[in-house]
PDB file of N, CA and C in Angstrom:
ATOM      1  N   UNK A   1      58.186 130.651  98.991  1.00  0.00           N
ATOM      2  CA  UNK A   1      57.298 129.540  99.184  1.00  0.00           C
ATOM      3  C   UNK A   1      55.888 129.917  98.766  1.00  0.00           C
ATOM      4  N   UNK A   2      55.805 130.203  97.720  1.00  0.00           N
ATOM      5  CA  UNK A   2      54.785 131.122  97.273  1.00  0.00           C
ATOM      6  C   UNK A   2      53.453 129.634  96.697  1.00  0.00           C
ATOM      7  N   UNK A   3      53.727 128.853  96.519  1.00  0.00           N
ATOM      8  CA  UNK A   3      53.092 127.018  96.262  1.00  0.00           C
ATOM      9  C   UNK A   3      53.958 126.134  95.174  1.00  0.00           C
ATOM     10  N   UNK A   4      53.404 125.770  93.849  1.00  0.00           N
ATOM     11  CA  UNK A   4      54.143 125.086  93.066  1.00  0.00           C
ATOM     12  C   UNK A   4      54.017 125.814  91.430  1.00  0.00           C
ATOM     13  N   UNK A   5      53.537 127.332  92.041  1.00  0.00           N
ATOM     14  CA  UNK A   5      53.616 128.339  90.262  1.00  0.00           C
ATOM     15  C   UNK A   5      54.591 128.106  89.718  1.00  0.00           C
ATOM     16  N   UNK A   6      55.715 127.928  90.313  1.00  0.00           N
ATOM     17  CA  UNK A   6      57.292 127.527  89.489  1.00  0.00           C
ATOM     18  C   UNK A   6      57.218 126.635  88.724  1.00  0.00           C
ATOM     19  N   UNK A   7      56.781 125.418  88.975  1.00  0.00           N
ATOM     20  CA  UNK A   7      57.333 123.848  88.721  1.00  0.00           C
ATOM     21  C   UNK A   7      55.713 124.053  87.015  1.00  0.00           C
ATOM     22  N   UNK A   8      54.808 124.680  86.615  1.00  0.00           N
ATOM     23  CA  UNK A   8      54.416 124.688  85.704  1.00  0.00           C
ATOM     24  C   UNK A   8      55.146 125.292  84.513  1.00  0.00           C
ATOM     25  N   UNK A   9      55.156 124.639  83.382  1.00  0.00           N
ATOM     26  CA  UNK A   9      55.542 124.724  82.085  1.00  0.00           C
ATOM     27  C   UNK A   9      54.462 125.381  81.096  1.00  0.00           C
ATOM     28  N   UNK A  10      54.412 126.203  80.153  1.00  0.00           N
ATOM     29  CA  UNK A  10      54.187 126.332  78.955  1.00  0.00           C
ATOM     30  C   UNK A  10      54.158 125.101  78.128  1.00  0.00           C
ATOM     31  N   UNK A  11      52.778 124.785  77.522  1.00  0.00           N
ATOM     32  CA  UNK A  11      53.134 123.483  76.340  1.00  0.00           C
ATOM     33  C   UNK A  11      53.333 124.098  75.392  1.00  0.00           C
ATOM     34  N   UNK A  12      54.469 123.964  74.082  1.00  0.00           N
ATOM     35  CA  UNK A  12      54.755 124.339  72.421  1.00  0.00           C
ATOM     36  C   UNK A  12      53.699 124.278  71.983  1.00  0.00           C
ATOM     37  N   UNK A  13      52.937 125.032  71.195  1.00  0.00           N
ATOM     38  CA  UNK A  13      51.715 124.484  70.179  1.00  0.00           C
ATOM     39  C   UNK A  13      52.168 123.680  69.313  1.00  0.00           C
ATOM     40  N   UNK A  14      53.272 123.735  68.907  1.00  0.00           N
ATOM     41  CA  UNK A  14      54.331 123.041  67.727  1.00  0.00           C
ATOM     42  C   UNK A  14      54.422 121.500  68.511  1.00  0.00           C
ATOM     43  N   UNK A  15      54.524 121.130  69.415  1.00  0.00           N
ATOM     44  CA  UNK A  15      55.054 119.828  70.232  1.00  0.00           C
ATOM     45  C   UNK A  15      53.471 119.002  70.120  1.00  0.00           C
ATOM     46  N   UNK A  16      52.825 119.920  70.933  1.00  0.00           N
ATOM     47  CA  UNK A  16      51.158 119.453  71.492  1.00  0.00           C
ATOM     48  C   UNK A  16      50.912 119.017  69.314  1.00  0.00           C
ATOM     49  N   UNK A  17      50.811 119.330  68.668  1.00  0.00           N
ATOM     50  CA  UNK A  17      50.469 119.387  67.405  1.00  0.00           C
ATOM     51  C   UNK A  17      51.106 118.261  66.594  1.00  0.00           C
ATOM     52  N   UNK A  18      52.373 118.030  66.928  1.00  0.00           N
ATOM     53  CA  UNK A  18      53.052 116.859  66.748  1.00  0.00           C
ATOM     54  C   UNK A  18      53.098 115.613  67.309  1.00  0.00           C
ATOM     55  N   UNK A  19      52.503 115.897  68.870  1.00  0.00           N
ATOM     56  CA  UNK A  19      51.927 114.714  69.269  1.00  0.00           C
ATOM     57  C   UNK A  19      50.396 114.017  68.724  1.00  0.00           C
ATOM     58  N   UNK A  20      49.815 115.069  68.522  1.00  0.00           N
ATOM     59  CA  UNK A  20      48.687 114.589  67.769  1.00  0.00           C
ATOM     60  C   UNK A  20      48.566 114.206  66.746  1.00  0.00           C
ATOM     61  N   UNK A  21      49.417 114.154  66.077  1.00  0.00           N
ATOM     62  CA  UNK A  21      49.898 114.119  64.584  1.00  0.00           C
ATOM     63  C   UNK A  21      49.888 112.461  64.902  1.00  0.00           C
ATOM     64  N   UNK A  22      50.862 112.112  65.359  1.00  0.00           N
ATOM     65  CA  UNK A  22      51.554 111.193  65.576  1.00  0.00           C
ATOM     66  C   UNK A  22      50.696 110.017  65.816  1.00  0.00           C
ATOM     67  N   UNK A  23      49.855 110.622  67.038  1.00  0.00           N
ATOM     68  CA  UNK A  23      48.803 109.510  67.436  1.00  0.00           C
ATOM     69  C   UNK A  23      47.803 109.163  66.759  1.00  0.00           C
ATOM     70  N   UNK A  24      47.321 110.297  65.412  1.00  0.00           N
ATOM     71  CA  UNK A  24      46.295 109.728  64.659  1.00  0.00           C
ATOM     72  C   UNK A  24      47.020 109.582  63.422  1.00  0.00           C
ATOM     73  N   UNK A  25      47.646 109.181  63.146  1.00  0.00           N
ATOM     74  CA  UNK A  25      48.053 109.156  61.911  1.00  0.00           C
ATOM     75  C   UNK A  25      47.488 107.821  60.617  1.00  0.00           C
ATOM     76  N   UNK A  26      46.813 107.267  61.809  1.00  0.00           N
ATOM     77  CA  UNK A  26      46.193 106.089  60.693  1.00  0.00           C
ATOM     78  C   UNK A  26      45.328 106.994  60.130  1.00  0.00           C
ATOM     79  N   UNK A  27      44.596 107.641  60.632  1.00  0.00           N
ATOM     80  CA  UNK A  27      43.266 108.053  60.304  1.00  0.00           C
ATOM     81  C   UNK A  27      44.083 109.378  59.147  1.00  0.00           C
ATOM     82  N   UNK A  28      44.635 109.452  58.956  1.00  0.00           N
ATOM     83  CA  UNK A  28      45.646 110.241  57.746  1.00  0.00           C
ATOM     84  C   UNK A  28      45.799 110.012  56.679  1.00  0.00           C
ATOM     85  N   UNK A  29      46.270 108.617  56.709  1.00  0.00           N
ATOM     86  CA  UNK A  29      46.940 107.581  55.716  1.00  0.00           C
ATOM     87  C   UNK A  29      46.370 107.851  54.137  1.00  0.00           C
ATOM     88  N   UNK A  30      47.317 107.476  53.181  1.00  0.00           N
ATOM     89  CA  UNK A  30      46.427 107.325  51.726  1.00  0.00           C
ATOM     90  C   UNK A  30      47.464 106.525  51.252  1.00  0.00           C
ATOM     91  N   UNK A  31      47.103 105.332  50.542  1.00  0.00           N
ATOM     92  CA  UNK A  31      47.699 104.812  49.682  1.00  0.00           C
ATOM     93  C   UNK A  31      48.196 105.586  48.247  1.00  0.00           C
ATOM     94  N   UNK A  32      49.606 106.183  48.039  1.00  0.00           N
ATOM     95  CA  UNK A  32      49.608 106.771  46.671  1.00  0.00           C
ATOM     96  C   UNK A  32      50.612 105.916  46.455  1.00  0.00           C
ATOM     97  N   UNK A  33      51.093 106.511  44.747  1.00  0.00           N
ATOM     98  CA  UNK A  33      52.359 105.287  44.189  1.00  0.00           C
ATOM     99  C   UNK A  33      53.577 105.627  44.999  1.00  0.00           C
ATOM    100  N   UNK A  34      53.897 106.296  45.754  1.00  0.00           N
ATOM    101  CA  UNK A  34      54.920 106.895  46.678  1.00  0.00           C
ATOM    102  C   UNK A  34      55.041 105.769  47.696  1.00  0.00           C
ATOM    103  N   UNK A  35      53.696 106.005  48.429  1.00  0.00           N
ATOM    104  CA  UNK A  35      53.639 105.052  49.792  1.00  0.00           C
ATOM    105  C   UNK A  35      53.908 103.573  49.009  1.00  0.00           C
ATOM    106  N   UNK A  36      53.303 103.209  48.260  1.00  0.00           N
ATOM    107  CA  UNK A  36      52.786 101.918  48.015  1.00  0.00           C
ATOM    108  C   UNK A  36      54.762 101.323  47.592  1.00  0.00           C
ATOM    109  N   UNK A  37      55.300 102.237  46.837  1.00  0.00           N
ATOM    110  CA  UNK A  37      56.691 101.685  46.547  1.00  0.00           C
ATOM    111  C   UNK A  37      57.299 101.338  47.537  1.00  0.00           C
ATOM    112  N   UNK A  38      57.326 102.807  48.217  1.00  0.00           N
ATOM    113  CA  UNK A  38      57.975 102.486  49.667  1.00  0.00           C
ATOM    114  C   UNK A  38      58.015 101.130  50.900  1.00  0.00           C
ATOM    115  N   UNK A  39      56.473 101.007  50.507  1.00  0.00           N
ATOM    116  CA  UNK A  39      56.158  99.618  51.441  1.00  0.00           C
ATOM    117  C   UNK A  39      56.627  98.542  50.758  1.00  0.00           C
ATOM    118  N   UNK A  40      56.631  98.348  49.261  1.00  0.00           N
ATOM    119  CA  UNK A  40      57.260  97.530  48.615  1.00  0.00           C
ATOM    120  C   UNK A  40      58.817  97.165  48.744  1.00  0.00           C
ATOM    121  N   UNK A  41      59.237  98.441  49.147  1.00  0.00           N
ATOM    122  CA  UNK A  41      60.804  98.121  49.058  1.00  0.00           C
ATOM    123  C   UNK A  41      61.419  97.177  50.469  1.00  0.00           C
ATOM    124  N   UNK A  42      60.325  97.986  51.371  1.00  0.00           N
ATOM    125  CA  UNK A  42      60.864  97.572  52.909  1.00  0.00           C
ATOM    126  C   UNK A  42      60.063  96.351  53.201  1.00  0.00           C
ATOM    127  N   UNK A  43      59.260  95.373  52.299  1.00  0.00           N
ATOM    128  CA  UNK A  43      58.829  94.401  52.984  1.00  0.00           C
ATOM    129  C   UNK A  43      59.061  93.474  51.886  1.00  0.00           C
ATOM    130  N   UNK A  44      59.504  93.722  50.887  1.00  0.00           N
ATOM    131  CA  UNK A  44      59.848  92.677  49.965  1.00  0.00           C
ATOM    132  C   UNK A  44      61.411  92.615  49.356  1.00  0.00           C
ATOM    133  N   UNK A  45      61.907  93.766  48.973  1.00  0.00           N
ATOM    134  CA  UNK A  45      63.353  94.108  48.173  1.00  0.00           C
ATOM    135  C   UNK A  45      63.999  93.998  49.237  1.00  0.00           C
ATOM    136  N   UNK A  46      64.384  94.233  50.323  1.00  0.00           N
ATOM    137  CA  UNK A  46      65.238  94.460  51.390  1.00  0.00           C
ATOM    138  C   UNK A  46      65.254  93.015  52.057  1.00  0.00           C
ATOM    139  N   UNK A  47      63.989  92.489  52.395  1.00  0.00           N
ATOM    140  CA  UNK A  47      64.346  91.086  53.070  1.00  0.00           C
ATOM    141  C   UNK A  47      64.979  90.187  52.182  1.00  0.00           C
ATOM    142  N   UNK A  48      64.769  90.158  50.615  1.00  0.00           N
ATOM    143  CA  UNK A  48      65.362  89.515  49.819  1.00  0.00           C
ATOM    144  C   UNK A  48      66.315  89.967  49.400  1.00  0.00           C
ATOM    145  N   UNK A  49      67.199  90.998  49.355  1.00  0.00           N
ATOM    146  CA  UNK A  49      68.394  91.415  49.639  1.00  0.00           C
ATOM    147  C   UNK A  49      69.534  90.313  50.567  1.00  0.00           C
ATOM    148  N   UNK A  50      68.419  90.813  51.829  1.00  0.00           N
ATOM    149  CA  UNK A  50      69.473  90.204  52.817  1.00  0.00           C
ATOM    150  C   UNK A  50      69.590  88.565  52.794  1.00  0.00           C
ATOM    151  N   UNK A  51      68.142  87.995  52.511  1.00  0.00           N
ATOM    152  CA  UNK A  51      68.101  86.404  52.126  1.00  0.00           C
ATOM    153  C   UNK A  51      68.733  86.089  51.228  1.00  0.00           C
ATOM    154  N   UNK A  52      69.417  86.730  49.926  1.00  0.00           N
ATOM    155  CA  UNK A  52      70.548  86.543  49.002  1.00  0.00           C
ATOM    156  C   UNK A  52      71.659  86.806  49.932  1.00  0.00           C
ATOM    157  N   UNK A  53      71.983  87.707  50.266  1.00  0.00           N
ATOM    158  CA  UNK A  53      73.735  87.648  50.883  1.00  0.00           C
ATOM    159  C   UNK A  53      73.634  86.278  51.709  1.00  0.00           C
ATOM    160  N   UNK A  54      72.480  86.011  52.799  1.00  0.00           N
ATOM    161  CA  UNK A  54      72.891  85.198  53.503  1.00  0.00           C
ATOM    162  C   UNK A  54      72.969  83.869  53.177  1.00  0.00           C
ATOM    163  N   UNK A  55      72.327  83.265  51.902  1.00  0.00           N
ATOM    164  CA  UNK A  55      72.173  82.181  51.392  1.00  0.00           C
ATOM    165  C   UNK A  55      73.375  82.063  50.559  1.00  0.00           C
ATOM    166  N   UNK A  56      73.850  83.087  50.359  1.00  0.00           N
ATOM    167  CA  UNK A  56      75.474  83.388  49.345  1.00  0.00           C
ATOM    168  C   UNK A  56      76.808  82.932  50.382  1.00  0.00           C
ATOM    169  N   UNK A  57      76.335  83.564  51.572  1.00  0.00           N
ATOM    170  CA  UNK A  57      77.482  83.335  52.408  1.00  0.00           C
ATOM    171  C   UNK A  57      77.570  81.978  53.295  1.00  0.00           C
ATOM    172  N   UNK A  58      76.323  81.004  52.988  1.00  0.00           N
ATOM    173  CA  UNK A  58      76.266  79.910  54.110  1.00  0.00           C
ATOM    174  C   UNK A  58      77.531  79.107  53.742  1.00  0.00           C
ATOM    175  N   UNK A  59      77.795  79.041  54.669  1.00  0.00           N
ATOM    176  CA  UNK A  59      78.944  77.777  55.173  1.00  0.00           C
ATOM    177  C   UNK A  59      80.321  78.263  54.771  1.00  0.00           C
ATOM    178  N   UNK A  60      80.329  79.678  54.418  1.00  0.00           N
ATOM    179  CA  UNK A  60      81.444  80.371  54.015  1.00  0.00           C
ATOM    180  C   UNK A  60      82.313  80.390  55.268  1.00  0.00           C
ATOM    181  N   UNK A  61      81.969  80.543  56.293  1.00  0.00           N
ATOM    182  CA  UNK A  61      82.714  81.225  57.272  1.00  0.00           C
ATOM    183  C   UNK A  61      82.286  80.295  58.360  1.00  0.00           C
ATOM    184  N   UNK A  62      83.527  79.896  59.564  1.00  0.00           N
ATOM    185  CA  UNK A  62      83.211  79.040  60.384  1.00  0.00           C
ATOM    186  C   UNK A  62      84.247  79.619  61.269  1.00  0.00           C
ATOM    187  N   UNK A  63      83.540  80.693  61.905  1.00  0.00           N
ATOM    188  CA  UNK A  63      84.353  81.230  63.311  1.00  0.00           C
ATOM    189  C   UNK A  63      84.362  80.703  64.655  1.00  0.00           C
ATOM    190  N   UNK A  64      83.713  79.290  65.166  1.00  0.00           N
ATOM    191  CA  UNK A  64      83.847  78.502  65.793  1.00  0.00           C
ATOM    192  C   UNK A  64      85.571  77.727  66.377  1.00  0.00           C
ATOM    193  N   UNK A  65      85.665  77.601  67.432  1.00  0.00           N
ATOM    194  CA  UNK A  65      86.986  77.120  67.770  1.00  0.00           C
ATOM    195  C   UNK A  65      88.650  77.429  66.480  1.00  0.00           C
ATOM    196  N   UNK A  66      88.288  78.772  66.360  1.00  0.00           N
ATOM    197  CA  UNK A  66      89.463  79.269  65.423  1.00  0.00           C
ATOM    198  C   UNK A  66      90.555  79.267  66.520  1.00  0.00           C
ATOM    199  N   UNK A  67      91.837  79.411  66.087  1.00  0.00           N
ATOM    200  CA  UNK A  67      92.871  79.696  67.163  1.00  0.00           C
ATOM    201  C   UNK A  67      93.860  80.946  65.827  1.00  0.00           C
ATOM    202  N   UNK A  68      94.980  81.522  66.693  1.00  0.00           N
ATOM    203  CA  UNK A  68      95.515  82.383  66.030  1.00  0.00           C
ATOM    204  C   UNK A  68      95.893  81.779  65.125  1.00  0.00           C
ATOM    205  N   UNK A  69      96.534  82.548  63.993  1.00  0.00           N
ATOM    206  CA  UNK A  69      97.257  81.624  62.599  1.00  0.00           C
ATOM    207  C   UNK A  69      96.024  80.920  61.878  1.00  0.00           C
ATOM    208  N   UNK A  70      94.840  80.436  62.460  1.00  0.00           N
ATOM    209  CA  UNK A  70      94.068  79.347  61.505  1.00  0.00           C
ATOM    210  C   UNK A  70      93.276  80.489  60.602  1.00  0.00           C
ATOM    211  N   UNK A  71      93.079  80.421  58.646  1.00  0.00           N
ATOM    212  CA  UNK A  71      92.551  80.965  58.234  1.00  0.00           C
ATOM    213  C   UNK A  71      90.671  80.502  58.401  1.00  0.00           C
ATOM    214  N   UNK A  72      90.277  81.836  58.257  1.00  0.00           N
ATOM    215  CA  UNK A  72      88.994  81.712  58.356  1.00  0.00           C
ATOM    216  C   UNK A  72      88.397  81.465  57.614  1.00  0.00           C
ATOM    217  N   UNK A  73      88.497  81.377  55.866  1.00  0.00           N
ATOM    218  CA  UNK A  73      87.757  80.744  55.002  1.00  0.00           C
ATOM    219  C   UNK A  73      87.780  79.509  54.661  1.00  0.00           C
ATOM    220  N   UNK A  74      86.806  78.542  54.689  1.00  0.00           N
ATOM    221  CA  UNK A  74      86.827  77.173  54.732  1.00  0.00           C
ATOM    222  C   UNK A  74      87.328  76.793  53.058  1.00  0.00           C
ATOM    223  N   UNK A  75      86.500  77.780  52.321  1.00  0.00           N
ATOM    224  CA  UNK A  75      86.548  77.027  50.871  1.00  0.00           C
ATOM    225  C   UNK A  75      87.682  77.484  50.041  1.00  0.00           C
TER     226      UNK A  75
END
């Protein structure tokens, strides 16, 4: 019963360093042709990706009140 010397931890310099990382990272930032693609892909190519399949697939499929035996493609 010596007090609570036990219950203290060592912080990683590696962890503490990565949290800081983390939290400033705006203040990091640079626009290069790397970043700039990247943001391109994930806010423009990808949503329009998925807005093609889903505009491809409307009214394809009507899984509403199916019963066994009934096929699932309407067209």
């Amino acid at each position: 019963m010596a007090g609570l010397e036990h219950f203290k931890m060592a912080l990683d310099p590696a962890i503490v360093r990565l949290g800081h990382m983390q939290t400033n990272r705006h203040k990091y930032f640079r626009w290069t042709p790397r970043t700039a693609w990247i943001t391109f892909v994930y806010v423009a190519v990808v949503p329009g990706i998925c807005t093609y399949i889903a505009y491809k697939n409307d009214g394809l499929w009507d899984l509403r009140a199916k019963r066994r035996g009934d096929i699932i493609s309407e067209r």
